[in-house]
N, C-alpha and C. Protein backbone atom coordinates (compact mmCIF):
# COMPACT_ATOMS: atom_id res chain seq x y z
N UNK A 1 -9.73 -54.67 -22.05
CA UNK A 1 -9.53 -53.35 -22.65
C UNK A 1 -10.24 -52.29 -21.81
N UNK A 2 -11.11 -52.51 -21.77
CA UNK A 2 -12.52 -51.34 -20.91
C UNK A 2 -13.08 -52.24 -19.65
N UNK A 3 -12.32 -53.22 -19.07
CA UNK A 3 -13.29 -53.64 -17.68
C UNK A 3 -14.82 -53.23 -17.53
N UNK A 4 -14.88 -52.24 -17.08
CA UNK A 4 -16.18 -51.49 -16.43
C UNK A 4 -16.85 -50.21 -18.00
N UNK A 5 -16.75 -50.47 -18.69
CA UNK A 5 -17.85 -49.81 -19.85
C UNK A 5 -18.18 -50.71 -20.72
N UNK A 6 -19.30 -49.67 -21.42
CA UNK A 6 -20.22 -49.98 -22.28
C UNK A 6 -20.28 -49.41 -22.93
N UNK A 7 -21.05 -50.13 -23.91
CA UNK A 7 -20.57 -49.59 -25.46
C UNK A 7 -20.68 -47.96 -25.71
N UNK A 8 -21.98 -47.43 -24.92
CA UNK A 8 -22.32 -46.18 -25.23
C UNK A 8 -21.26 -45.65 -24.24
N UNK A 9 -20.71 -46.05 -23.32
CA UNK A 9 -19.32 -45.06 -22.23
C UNK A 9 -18.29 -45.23 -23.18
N UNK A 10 -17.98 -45.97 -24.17
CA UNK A 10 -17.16 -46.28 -24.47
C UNK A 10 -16.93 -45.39 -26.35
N UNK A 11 -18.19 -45.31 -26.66
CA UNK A 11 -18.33 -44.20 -27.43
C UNK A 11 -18.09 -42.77 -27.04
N UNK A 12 -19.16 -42.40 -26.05
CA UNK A 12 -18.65 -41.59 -25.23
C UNK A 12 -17.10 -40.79 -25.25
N UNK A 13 -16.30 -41.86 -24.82
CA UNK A 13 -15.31 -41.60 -24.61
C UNK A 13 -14.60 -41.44 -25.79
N UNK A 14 -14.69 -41.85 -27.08
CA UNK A 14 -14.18 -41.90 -28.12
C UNK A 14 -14.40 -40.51 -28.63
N UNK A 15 -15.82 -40.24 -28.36
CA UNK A 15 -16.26 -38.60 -29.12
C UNK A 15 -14.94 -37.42 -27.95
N UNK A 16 -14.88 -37.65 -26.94
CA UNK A 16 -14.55 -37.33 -26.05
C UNK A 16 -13.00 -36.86 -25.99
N UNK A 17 -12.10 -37.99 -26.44
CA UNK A 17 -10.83 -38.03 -26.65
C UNK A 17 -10.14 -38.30 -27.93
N UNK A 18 -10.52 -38.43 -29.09
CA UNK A 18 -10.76 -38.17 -30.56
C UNK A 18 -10.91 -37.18 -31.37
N UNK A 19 -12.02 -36.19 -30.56
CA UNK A 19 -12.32 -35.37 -31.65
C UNK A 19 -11.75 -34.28 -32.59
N UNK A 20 -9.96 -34.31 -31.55
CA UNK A 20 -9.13 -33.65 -32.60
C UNK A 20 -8.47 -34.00 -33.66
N UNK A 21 -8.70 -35.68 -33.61
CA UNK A 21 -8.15 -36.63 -34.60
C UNK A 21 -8.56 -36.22 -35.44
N UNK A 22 -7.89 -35.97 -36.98
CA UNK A 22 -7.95 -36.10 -38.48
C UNK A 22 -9.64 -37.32 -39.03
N UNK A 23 -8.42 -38.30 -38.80
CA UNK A 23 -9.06 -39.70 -38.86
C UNK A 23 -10.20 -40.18 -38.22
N UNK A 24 -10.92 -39.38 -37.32
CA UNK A 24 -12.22 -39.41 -36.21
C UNK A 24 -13.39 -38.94 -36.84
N UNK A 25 -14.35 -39.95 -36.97
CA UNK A 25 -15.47 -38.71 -37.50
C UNK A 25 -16.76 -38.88 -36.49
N UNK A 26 -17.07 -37.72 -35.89
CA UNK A 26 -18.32 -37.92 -34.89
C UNK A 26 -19.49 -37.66 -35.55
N UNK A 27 -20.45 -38.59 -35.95
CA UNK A 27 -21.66 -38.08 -36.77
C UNK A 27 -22.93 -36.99 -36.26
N UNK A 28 -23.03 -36.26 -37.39
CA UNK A 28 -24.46 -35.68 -36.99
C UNK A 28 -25.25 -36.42 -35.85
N UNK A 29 -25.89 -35.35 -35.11
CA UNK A 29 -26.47 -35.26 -33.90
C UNK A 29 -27.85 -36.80 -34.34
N UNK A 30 -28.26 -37.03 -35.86
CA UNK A 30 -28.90 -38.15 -36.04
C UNK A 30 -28.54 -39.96 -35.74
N UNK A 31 -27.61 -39.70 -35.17
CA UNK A 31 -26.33 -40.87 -35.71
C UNK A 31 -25.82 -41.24 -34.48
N UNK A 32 -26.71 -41.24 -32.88
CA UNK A 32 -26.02 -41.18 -31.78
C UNK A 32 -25.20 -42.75 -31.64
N UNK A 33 -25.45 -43.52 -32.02
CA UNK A 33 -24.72 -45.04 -31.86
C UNK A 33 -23.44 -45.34 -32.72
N UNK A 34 -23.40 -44.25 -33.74
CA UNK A 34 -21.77 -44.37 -34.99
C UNK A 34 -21.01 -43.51 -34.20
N UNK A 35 -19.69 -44.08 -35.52
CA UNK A 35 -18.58 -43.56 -35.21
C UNK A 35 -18.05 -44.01 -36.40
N UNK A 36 -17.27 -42.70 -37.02
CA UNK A 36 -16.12 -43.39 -38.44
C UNK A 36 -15.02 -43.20 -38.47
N UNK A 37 -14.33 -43.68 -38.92
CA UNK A 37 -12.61 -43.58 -38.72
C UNK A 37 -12.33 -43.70 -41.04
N UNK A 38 -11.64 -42.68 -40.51
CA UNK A 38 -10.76 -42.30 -42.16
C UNK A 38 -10.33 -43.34 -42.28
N UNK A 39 -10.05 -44.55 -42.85
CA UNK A 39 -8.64 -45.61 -43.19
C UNK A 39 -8.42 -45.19 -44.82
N UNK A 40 -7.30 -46.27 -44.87
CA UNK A 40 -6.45 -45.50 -46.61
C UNK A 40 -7.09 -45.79 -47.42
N UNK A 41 -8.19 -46.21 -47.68
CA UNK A 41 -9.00 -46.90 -48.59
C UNK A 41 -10.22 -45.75 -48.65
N UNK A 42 -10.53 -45.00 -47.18
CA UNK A 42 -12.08 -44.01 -47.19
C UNK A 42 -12.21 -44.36 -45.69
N UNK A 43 -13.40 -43.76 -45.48
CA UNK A 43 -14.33 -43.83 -44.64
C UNK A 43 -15.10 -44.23 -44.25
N UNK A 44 -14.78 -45.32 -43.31
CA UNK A 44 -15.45 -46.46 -42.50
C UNK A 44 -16.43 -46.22 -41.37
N UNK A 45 -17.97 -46.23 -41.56
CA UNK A 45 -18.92 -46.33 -40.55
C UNK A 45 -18.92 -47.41 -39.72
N UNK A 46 -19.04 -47.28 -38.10
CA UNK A 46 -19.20 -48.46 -37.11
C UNK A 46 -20.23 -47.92 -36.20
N UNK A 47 -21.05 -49.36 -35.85
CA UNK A 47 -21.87 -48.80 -35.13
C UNK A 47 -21.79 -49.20 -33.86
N UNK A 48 -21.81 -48.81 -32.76
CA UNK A 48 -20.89 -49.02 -31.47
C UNK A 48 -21.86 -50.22 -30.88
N UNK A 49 -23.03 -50.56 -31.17
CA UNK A 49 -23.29 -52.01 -30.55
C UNK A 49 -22.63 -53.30 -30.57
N UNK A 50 -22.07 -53.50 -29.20
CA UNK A 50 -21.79 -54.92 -29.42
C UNK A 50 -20.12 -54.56 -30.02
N UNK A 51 -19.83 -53.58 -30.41
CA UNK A 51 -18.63 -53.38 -30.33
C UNK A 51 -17.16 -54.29 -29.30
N UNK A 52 -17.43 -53.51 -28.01
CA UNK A 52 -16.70 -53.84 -27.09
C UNK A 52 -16.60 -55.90 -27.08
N UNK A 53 -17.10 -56.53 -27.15
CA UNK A 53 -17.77 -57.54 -26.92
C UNK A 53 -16.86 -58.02 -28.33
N UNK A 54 -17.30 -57.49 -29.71
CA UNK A 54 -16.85 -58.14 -30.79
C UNK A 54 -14.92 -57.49 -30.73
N UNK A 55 -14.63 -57.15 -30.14
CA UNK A 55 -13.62 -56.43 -30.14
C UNK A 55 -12.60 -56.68 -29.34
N UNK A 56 -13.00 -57.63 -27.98
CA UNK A 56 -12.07 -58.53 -27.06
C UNK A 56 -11.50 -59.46 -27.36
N UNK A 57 -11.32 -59.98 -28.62
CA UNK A 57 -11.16 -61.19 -28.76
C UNK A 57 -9.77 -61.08 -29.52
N UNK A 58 -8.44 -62.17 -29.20
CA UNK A 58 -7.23 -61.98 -29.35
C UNK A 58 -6.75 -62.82 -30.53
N UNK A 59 -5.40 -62.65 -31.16
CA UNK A 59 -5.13 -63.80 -32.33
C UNK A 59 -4.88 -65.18 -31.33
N UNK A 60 -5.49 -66.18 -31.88
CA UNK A 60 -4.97 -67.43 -31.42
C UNK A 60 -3.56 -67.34 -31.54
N UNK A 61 -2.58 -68.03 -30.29
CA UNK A 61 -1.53 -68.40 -30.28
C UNK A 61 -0.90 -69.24 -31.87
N UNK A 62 -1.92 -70.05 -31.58
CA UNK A 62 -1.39 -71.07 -33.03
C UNK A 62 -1.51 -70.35 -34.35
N UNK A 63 -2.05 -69.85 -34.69
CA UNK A 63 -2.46 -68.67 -35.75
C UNK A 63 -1.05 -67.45 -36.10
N UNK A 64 -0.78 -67.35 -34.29
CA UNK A 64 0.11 -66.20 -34.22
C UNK A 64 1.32 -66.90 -35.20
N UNK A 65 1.84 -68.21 -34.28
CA UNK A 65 3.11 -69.09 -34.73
C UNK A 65 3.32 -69.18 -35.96
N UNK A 66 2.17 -69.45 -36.43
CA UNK A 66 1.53 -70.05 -38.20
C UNK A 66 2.43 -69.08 -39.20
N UNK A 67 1.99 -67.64 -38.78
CA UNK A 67 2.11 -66.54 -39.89
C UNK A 67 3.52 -66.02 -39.15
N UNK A 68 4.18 -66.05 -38.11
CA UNK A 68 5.04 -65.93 -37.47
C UNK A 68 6.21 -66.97 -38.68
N UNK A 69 5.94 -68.16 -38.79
CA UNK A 69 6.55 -68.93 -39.66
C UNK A 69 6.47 -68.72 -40.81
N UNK A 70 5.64 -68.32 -41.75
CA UNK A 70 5.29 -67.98 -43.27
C UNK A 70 6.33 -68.02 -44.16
N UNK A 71 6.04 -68.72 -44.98
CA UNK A 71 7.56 -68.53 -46.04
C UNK A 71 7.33 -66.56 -46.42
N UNK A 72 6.24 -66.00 -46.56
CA UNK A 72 6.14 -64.42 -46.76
C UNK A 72 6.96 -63.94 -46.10
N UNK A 73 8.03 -62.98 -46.00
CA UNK A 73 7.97 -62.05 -45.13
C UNK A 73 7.71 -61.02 -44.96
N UNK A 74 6.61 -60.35 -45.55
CA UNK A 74 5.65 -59.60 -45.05
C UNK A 74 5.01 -59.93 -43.89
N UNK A 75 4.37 -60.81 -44.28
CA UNK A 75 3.18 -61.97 -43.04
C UNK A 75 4.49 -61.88 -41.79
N UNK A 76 5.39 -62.45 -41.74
CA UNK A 76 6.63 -62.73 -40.57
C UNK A 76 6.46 -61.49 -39.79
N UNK A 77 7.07 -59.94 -40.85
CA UNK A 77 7.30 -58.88 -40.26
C UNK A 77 6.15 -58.30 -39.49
N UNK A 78 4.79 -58.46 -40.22
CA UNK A 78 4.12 -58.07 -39.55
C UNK A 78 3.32 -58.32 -38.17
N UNK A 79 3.43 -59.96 -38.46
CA UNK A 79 3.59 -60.47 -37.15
C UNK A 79 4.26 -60.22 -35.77
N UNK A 80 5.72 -60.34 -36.26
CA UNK A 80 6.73 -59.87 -35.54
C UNK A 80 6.61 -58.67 -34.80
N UNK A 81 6.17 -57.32 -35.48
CA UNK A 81 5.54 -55.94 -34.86
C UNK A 81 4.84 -56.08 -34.01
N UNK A 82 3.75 -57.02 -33.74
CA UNK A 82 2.59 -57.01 -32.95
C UNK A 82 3.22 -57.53 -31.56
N UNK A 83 4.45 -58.51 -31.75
CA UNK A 83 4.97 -59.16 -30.85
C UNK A 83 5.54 -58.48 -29.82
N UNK A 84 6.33 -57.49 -30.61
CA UNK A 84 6.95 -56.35 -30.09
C UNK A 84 6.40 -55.26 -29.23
N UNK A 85 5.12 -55.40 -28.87
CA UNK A 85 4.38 -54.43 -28.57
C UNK A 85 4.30 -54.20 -27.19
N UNK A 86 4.46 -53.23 -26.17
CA UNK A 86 4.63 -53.71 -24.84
C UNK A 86 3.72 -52.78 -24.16
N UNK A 87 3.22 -53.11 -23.22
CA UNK A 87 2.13 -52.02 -22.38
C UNK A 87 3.22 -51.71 -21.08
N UNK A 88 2.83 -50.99 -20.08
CA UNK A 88 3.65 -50.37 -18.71
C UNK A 88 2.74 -50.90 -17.53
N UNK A 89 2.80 -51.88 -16.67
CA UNK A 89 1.81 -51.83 -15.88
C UNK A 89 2.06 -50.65 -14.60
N UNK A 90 1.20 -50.92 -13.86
CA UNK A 90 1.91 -49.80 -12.39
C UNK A 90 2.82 -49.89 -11.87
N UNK A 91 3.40 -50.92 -11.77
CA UNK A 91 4.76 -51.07 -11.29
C UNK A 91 5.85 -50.58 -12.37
N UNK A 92 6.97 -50.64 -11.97
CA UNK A 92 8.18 -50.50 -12.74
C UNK A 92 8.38 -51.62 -13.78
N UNK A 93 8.14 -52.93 -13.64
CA UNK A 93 8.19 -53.93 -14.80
C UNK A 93 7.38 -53.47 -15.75
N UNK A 94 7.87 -54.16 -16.97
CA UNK A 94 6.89 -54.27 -18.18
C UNK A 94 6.41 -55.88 -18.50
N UNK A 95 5.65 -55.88 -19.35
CA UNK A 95 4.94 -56.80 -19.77
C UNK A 95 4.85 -56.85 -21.00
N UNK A 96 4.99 -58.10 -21.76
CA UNK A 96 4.27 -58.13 -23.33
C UNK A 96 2.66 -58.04 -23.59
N UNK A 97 2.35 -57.04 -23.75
CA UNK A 97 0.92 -57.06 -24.09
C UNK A 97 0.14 -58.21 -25.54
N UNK A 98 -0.96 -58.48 -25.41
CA UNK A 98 -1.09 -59.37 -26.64
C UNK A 98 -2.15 -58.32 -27.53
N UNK A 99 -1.58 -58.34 -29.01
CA UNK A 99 -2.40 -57.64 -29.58
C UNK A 99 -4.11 -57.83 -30.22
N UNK A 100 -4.48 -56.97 -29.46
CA UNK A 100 -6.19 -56.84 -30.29
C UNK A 100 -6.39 -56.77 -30.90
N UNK A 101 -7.63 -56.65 -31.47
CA UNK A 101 -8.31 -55.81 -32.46
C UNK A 101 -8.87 -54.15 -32.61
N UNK A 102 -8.87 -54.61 -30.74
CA UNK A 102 -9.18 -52.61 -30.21
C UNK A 102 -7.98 -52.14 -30.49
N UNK A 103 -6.53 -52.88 -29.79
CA UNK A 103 -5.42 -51.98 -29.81
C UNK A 103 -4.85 -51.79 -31.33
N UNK A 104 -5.06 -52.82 -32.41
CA UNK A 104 -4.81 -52.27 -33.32
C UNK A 104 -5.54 -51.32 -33.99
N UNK A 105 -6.67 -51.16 -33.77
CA UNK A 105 -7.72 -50.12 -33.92
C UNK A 105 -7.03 -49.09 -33.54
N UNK A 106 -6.88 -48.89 -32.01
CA UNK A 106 -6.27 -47.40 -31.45
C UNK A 106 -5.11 -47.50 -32.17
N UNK A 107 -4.32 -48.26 -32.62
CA UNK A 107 -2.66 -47.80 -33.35
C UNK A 107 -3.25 -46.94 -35.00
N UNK A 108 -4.05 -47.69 -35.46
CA UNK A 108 -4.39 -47.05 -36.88
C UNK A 108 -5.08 -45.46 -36.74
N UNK A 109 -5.82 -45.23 -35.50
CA UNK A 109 -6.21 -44.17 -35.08
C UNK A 109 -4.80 -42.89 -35.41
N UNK A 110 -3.98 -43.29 -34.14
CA UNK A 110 -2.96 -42.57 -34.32
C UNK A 110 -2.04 -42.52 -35.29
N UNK A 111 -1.90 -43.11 -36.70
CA UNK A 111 -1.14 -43.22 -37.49
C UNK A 111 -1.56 -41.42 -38.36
């Protein structure tokens, strides 16, 4: 997701490119390590340590298949969305990207 940052560049950057977001909240000048994001439920405090780190980590394949199969189809569809998801590399091809926890993070951002 971030190769070369850290948690505080990576906050940084969030205060940085966020702060016109709705859903963004940059805390008082007391609060240099948070960050909150509106979700539909309220307002969620995070504290950017260890973030990046807890935040790399992808759905297991088998996990994916699992709920991919579900007699639900909720569970199916929503699965299915994530599947669908494609990044642009530098070249002209595309690629299936695999979904995060950051990138679903940044999708709920922009909702």
């Amino acid at each position: 997701m971030f190769p070369q940052s850290s948690d505080l560049s990576l906050l940084a950057k969030l205060h940085q490119n966020l702060k016109k977001t709705k859903r963004y909240d940059k805390p008082r000048i007391s609060a240099k390590t948070e960050f909150g994001i509106e979700h539909f439920a309220g307002k969620v405090a995070y504290t950017i340590q260890g973030f990046l780190d807890k935040n790399k980590n992808t759905l297991q394949e088998s996990l994916k298949s699992l709920c991919l199969s579900s007699q639900e189809p909720l569970i199916r569809e929503l699965f299915k969305q994530q599947d669908d998801v494609d990044i642009a590399p530098s070249s002209n091809a595309r690629k299936t990207a695999t979904m995060t926890v950051g990138s679903q993070f940044k999708e709920q951002l922009n909702q």
